[in-house]
N, C-alpha and C. Protein backbone atom coordinates (compact mmCIF):
# COMPACT_ATOMS: atom_id res chain seq x y z
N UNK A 1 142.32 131.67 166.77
CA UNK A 1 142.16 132.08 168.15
C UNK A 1 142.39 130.86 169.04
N UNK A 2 143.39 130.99 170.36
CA UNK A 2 143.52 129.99 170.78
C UNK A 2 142.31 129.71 171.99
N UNK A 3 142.20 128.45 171.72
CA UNK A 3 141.33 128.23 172.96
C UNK A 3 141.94 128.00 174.95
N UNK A 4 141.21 128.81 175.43
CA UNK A 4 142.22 128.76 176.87
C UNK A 4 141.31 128.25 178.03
N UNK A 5 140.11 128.42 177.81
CA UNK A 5 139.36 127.76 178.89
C UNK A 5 138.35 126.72 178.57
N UNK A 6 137.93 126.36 179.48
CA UNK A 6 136.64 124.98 179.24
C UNK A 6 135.33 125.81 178.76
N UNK A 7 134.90 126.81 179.23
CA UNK A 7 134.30 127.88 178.50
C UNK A 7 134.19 128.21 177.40
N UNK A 8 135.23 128.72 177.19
CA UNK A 8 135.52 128.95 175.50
C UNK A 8 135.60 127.44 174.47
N UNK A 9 136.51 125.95 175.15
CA UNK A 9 135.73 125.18 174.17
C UNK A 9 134.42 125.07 174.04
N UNK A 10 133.65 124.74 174.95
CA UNK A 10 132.30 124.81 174.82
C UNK A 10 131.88 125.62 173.48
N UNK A 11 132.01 127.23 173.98
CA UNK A 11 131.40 127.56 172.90
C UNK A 11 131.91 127.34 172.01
N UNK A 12 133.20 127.10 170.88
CA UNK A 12 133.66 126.93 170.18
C UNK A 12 132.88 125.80 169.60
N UNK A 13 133.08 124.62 170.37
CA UNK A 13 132.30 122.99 170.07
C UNK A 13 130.79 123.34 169.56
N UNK A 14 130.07 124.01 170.48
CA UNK A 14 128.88 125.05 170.11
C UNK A 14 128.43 125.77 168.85
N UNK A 15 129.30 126.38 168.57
CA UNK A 15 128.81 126.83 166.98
C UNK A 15 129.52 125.91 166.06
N UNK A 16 130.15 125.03 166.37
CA UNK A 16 130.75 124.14 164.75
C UNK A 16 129.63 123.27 165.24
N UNK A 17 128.77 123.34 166.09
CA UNK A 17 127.56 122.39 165.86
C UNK A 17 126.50 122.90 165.05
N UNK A 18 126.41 124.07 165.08
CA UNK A 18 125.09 125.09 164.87
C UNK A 18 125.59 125.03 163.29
N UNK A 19 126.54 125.79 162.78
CA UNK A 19 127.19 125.53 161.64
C UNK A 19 126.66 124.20 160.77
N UNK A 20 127.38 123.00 161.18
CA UNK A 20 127.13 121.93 160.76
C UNK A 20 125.27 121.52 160.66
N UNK A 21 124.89 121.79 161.45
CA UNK A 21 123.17 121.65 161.87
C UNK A 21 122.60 122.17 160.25
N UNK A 22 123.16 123.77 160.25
CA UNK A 22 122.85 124.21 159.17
C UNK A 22 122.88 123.88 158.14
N UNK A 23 123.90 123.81 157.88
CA UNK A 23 124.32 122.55 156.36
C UNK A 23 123.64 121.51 156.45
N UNK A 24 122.99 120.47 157.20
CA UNK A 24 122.34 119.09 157.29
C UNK A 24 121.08 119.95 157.01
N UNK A 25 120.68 121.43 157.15
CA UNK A 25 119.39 121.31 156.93
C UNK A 25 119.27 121.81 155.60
N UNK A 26 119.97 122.37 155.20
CA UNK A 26 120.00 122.75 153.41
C UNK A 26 120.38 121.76 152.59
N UNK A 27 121.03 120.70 153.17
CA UNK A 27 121.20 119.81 152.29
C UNK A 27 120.65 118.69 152.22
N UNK A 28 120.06 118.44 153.55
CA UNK A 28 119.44 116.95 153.54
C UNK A 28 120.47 116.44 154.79
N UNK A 29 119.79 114.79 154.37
CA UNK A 29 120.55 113.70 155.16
C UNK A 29 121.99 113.37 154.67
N UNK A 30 123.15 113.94 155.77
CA UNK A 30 124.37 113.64 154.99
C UNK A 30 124.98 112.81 156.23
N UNK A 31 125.03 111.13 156.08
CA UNK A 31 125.22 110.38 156.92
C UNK A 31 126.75 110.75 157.51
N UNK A 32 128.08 110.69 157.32
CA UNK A 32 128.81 111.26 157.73
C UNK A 32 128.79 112.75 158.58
N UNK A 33 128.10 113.83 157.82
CA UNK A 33 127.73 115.08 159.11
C UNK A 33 127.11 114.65 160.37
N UNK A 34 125.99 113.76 159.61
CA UNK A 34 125.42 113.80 161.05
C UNK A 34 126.22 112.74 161.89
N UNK A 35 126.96 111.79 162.08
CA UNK A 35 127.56 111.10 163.11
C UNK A 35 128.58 111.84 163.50
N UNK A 36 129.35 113.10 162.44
CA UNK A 36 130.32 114.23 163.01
C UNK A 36 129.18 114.63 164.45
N UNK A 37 128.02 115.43 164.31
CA UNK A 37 127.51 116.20 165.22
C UNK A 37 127.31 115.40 166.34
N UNK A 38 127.41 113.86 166.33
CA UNK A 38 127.23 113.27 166.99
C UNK A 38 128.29 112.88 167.82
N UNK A 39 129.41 112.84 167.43
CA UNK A 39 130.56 112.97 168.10
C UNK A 39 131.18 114.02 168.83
N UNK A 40 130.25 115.19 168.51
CA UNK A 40 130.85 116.95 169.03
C UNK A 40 129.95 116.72 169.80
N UNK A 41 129.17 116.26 170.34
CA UNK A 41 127.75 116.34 171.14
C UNK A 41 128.75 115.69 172.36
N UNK A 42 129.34 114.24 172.02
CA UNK A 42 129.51 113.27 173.03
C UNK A 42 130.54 113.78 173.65
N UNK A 43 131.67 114.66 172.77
CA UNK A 43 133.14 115.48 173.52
C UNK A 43 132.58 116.44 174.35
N UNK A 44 131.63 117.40 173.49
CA UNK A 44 130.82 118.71 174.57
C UNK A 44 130.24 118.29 175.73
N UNK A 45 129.91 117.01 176.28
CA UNK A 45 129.24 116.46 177.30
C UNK A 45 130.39 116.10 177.81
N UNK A 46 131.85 115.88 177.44
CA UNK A 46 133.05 115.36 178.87
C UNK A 46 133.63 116.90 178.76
N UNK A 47 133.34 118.01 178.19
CA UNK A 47 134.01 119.32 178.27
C UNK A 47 134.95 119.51 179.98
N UNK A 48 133.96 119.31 180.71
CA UNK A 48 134.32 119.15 181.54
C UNK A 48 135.31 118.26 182.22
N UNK A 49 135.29 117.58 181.97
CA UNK A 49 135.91 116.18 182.82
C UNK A 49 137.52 115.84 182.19
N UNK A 50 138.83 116.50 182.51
CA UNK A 50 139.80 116.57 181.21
C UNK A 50 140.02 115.17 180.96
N UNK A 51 140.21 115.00 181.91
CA UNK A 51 140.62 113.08 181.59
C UNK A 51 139.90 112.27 180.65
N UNK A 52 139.01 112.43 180.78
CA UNK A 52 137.82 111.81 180.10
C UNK A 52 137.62 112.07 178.76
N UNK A 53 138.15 113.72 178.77
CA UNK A 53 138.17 114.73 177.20
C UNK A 53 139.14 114.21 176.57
N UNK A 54 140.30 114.29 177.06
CA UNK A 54 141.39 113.98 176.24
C UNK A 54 141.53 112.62 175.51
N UNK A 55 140.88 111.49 176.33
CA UNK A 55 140.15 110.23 175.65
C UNK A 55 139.74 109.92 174.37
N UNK A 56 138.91 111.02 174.15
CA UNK A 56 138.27 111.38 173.01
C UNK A 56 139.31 111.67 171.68
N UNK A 57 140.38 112.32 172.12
CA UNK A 57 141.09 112.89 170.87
C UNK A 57 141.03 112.29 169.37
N UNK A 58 141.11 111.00 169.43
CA UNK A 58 141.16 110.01 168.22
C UNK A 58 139.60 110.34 167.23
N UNK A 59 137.96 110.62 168.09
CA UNK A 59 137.22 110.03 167.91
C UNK A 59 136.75 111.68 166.96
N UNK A 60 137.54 112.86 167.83
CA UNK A 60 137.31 114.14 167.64
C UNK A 60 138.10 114.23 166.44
N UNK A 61 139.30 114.06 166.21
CA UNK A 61 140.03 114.02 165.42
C UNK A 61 139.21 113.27 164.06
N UNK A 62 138.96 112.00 163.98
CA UNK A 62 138.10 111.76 162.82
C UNK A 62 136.83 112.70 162.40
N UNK A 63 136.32 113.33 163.27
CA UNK A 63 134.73 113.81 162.92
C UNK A 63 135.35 115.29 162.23
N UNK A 64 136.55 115.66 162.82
CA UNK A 64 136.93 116.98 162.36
C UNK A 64 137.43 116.65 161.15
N UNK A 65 138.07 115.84 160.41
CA UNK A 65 138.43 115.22 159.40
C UNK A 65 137.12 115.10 158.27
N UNK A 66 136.14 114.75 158.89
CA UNK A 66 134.85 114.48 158.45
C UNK A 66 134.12 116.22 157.79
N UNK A 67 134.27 116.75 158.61
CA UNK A 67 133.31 117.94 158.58
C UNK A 67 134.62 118.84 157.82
N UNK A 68 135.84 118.67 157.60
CA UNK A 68 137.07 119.37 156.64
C UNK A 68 136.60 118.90 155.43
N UNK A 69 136.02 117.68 154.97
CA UNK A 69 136.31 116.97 154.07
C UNK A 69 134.47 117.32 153.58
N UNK A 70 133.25 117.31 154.03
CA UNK A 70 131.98 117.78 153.76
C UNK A 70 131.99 119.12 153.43
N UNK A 71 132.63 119.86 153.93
CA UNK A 71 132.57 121.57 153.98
C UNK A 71 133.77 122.18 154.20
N UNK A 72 134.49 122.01 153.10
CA UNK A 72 135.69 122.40 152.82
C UNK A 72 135.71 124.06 152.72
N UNK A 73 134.48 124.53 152.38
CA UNK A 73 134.36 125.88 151.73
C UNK A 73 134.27 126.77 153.15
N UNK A 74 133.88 126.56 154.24
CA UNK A 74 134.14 126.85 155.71
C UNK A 74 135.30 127.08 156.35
N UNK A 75 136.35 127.82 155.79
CA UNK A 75 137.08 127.91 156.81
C UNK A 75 137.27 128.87 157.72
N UNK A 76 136.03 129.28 158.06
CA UNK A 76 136.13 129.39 159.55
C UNK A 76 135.87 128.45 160.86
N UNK A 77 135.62 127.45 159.99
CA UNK A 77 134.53 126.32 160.62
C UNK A 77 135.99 125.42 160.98
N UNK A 78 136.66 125.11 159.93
CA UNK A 78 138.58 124.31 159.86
C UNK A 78 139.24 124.85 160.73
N UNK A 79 139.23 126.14 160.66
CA UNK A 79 139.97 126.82 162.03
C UNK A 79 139.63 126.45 163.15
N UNK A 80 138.40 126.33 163.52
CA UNK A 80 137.73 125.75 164.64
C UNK A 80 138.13 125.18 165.30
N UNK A 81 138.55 124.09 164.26
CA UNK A 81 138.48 122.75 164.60
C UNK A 81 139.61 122.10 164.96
N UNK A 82 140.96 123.00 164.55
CA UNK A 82 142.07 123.06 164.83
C UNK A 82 142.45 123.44 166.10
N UNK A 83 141.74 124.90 166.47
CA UNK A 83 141.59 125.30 167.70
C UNK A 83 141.12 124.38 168.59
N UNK A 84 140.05 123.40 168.46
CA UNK A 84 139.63 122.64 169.59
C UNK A 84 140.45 121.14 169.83
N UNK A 85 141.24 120.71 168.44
CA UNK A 85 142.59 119.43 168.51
C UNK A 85 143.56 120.40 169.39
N UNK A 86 143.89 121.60 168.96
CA UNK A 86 144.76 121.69 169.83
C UNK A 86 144.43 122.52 171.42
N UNK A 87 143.51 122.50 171.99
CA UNK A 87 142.99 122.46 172.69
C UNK A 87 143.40 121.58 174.03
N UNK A 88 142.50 120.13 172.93
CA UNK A 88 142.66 118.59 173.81
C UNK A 88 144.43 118.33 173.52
N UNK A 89 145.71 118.99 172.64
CA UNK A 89 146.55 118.41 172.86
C UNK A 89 147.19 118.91 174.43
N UNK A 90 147.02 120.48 174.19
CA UNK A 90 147.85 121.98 175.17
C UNK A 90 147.42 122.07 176.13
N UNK A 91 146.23 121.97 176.53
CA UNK A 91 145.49 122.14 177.88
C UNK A 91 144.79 121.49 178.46
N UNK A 92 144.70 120.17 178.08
CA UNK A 92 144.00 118.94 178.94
C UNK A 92 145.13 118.08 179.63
């Protein structure tokens, strides 16, 4: 699903947090997830601001790399995440 508004990333950014949350709580401390959620936190806070978003691409791009590579078995979660890179490439 493509993403078309600042709205819709949000929520998108939104549940691959909730998602991820989940997994950190069934599994424990997984130092890589959690600095992923920590990086979806810091993009969801410039959602707004494109200039500022598109900045980010490099930092989003690793954490999504991160959370492909922890929870591979998610792909609805990969799709996501694709949807929100190309997002920051198409519409910022």
């Amino acid at each position: 699903m493509a993403i078309l508004s600042v709205s819709e990333f949000e929520a998108v950014i939104g549940q691959a947090q909730m998602k991820i949350q989940k997994v950190l709580y069934e599994r424990g401390e997984v130092p890589p997830l959690q600095e992923a959620v920590r990086t979806l936190q810091k993009v969801e806070a410039l959602a707004r601001q494109p200039e500022k978003l598109k900045a980010t691409r490099d930092r989003l791009e690793a954490a999504a790399e991160t959370i492909r590579e922890e929870m591979s078995s998610y792909d609805d979660l990969r799709n996501d995440l694709w949807d929100l890179m190309d997002y920051l490439d198409y519409r910022c």
